[in-house]
Protein backbone atom coordinates (compact mmCIF):
# COMPACT_ATOMS: atom_id res chain seq x y z
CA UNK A 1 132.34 75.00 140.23
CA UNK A 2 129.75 77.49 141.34
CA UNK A 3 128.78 81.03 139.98
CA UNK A 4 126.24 83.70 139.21
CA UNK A 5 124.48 83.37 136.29
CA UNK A 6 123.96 86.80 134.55
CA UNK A 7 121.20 86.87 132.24
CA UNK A 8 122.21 87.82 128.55
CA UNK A 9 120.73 90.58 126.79
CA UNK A 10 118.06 90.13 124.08
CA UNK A 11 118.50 92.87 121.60
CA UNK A 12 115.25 93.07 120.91
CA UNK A 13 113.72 93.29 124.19
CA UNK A 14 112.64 96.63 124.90
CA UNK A 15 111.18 96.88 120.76
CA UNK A 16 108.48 94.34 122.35
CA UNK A 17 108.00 95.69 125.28
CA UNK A 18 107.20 98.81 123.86
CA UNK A 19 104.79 97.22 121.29
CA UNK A 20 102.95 95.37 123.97
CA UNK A 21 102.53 97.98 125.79
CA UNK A 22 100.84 99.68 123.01
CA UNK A 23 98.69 96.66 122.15
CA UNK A 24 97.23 97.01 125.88
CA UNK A 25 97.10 100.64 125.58
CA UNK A 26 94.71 100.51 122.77
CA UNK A 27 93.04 97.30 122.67
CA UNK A 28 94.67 95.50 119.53
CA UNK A 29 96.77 92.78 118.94
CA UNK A 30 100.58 92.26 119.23
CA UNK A 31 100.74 92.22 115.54
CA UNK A 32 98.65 95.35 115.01
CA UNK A 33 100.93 97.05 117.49
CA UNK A 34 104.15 95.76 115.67
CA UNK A 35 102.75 97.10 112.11
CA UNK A 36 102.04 100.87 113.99
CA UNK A 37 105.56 101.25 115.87
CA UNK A 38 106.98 100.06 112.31
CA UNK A 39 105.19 103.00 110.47
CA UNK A 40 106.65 105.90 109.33
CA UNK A 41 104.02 107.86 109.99
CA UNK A 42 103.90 110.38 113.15
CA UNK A 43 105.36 108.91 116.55
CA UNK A 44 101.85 107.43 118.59
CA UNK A 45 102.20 110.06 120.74
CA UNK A 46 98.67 111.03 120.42
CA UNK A 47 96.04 108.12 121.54
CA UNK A 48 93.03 108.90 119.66
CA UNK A 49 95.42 109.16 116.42
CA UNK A 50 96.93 105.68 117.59
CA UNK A 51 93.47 104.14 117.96
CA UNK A 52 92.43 105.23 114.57
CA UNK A 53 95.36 103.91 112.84
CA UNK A 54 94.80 100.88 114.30
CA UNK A 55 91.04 100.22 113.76
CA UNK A 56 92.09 100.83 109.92
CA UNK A 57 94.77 97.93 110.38
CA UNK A 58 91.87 96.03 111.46
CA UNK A 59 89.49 96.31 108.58
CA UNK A 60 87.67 93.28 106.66
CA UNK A 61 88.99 92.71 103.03
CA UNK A 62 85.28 94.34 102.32
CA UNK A 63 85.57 97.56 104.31
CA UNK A 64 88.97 98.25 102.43
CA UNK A 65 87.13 97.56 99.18
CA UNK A 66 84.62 100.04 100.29
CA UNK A 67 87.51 102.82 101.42
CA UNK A 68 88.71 102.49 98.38
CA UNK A 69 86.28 103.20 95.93
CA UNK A 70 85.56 106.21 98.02
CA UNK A 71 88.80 107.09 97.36
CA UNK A 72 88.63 106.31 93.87
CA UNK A 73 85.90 108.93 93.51
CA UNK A 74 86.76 112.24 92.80
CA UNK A 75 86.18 115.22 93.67
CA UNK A 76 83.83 114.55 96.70
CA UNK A 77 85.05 110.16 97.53
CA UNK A 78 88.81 110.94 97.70
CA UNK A 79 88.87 114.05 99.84
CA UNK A 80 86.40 112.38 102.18
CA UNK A 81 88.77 108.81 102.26
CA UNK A 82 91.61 111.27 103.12
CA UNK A 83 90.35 113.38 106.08
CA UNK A 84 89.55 110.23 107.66
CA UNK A 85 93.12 108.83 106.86
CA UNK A 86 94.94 111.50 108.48
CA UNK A 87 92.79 112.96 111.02
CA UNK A 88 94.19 115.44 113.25
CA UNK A 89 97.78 115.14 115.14
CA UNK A 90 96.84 116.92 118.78
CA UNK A 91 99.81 115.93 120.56
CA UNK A 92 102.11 117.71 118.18
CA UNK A 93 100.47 120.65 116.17
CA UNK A 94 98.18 122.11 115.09
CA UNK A 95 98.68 119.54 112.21
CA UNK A 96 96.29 117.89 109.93
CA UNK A 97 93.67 120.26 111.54
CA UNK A 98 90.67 122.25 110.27
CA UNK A 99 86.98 121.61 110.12
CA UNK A 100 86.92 122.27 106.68
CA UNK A 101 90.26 120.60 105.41
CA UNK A 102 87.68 118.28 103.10
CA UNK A 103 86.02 120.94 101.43
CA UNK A 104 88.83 122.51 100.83
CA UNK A 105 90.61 119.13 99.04
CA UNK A 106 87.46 118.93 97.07
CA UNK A 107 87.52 122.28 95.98
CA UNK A 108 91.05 121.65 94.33
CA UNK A 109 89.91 118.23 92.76
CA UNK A 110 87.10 120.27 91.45
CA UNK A 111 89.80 123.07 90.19
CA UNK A 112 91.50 120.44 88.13
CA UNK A 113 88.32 118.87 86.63
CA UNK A 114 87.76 121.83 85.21
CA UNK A 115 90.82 123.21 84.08
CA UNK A 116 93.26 119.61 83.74
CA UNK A 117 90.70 116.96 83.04
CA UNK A 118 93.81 115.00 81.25
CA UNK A 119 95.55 114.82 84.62
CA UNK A 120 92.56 112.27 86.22
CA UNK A 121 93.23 108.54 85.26
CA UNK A 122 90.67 106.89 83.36
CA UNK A 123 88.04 105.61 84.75
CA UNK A 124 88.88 101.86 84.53
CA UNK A 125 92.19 101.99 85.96
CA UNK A 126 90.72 103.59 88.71
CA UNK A 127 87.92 101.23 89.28
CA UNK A 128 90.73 98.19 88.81
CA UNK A 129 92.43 100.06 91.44
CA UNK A 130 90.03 100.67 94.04
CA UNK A 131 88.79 96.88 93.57
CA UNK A 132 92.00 95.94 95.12
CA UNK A 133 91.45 97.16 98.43
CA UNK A 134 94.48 98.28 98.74
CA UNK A 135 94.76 102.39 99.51
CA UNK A 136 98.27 102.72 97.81
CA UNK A 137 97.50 101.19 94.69
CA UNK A 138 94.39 104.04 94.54
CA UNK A 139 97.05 106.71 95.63
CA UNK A 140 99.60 105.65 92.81
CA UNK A 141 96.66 105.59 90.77
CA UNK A 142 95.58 109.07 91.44
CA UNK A 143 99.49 110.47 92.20
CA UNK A 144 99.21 112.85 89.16
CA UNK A 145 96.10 114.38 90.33
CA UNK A 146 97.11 114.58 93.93
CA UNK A 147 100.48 116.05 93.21
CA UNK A 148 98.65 119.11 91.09
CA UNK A 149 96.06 119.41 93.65
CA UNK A 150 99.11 120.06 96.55
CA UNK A 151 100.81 122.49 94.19
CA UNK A 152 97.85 124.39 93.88
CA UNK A 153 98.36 125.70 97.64
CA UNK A 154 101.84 126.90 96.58
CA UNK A 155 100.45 129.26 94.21
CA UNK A 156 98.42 132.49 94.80
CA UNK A 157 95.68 132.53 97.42
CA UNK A 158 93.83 135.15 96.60
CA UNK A 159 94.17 133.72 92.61
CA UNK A 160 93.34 130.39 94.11
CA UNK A 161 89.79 131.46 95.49
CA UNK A 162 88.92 132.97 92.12
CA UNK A 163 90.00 129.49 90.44
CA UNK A 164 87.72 127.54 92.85
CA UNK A 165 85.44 130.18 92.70
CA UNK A 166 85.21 129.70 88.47
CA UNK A 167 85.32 125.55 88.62
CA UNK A 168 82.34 125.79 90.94
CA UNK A 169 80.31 127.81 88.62
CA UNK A 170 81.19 125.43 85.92
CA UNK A 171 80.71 122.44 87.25
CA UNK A 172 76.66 123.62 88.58
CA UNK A 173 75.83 123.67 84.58
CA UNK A 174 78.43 120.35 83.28
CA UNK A 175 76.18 117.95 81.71
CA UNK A 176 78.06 115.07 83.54
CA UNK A 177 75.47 115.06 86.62
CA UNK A 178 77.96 113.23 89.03
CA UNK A 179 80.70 116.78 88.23
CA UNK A 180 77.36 118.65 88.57
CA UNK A 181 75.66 117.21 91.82
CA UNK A 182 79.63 118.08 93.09
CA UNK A 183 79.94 121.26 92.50
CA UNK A 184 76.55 122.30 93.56
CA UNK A 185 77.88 120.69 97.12
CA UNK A 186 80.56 122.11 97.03
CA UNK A 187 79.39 125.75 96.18
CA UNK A 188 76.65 125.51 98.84
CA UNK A 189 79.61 125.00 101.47
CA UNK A 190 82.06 127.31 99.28
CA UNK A 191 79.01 130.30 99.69
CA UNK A 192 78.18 129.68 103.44
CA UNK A 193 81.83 128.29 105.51
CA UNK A 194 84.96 129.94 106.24
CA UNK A 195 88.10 127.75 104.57
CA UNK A 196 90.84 129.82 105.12
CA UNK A 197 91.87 127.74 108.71
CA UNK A 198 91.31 124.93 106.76
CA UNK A 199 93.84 125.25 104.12
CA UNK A 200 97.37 124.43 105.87
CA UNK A 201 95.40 120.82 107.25
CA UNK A 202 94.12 120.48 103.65
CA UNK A 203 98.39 120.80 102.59
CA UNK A 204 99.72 118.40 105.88
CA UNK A 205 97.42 115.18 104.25
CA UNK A 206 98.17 116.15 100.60
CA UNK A 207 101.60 115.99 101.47
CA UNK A 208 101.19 113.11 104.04
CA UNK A 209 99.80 110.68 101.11
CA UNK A 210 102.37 111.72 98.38
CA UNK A 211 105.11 111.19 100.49
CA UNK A 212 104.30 107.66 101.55
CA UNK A 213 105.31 106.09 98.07
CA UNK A 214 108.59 107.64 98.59
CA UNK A 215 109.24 106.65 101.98
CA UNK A 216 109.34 110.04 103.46
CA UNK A 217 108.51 112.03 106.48
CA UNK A 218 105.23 113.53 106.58
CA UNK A 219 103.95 116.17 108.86
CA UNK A 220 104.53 115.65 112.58
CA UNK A 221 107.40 113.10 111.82
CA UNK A 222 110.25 113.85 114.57
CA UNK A 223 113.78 114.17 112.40
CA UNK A 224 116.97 114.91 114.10
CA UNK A 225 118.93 117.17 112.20
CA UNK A 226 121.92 119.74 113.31
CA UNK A 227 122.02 117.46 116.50
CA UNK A 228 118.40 118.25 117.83
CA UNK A 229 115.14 116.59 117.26
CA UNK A 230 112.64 118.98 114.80
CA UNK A 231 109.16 118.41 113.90
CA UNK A 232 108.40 117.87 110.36
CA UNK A 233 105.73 120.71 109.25
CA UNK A 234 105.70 120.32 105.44
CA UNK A 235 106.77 118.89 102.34
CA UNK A 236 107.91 120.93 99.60
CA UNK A 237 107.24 119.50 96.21
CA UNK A 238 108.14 120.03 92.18
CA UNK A 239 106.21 118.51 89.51
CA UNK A 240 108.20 115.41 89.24
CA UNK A 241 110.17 113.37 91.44
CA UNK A 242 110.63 112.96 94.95
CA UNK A 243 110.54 115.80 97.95
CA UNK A 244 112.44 118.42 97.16
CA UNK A 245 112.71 119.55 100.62
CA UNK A 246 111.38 120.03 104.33
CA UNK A 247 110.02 122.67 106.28
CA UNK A 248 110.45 122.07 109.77
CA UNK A 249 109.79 123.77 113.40
């Protein structure tokens, strides 16, 4: 008896196809790929994004240590580690965007220093942390202060500039030099740079790295809701508890 084979379907075949096509499209390997099209971060629309992600799967055991005690330090460290985990989203935006989006982070670190110095964890659970290499046992380390640092840009921005304004000042006479050697940074850049187009970039990362433990979208995620597809432009948070809603475009 003679036939035509037909050739069954393999669910998964166009998944890997699509994730080696991105491992040739930026250089990495299959698994690398597989991990990125997995993440629930921004679809890899946007190369350069892709290629940074991916370098950052990449990294030796010792350059994650060394991420994460710069995220472990605050004020200056952890707004610094942060910019350069969520750089810019071109292809759908302007998200994430700014020249000055780690100033401005900073600048509400510095704000709590000065005015909730109970809200930063102690400074051995932090260095445990960072020692880990792991990023998201610094950001579950550091939750508290990143969740008060986000709210801050609900608030006031005129009342907000006075507040950075007055933590500055303090922090150029604290007798902790490491606070001090910060905020006289930080008011040399605070005197002398405009941070206003900085600020909604500064919000898209604080709410990119607070929604991660709670598996959900940041800015730039695509969401289909009301049967079309929306972009994901912010998070809107309370003081506890998960996302308490989206703002999308």
């Amino acid at each position: 008896m003679t036939g035509t084979r037909t050739r069954q379907p393999v669910p998964d075949r166009a998944r890997k196809r699509a994730i080696r096509a991105l491992a040739a499209r930026l250089g990495v390997a299959y698994s690398v790929a597989a991990r990125l099209l997995a993440d629930r971060n921004p679809p890899f629309t946007d190369d350069h994004r892709a290629w940074i992600f991916a370098a950052r799967e990449q990294r030796t055991f010792h350059a994650r240590v060394t991420d994460t005690r710069l995220a472990a330090d605050l004020p200056l460290g952890r707004a610094a580690h942060l910019v350069r985990r969520f750089p810019p989203l071109r292809a759908i935006g302007p998200l994430y965007a700014g020249e000055a989006r780690e100033t401005v982070i900073a600048m509400l670190y510095a704000v709590l220093l000065h005015e909730s110095p109970e809200l930063l964890p102690p400074p051995g659970e932090l260095a445990w942390a960072a020692g880990l290499g792991e990023e998201s046992a610094v950001d579950l380390t550091c939750a508290a202060v990143d969740r008060a640092a986000r709210l801050l840009l609900d608030e006031d921005r005129w009342r907000l500039w006075a507040r950075i304004d007055a933590a500055v000042a303090a922090g150029e006479s604290a007798p902790d030099r490491r606070i001090r050697d910060a905020a006289i940074t930080l008011g040399r850049v605070l005197r002398s740079t405009s941070l206003r187009d900085s600020v909604d970039g500064a919000r898209h990362i604080l709410d990119a790295v607070l929604v991660e433990p709670w598996e959900g979208d940041p800015p730039g995620a695509r969401v289909v809701t009301d049967g079309g597809l929306r972009t994901v432009t912010g998070v809107r948070w309370e003081h506890t508890g998960p996302p308490a809603g989206y703002d999308l475009a």
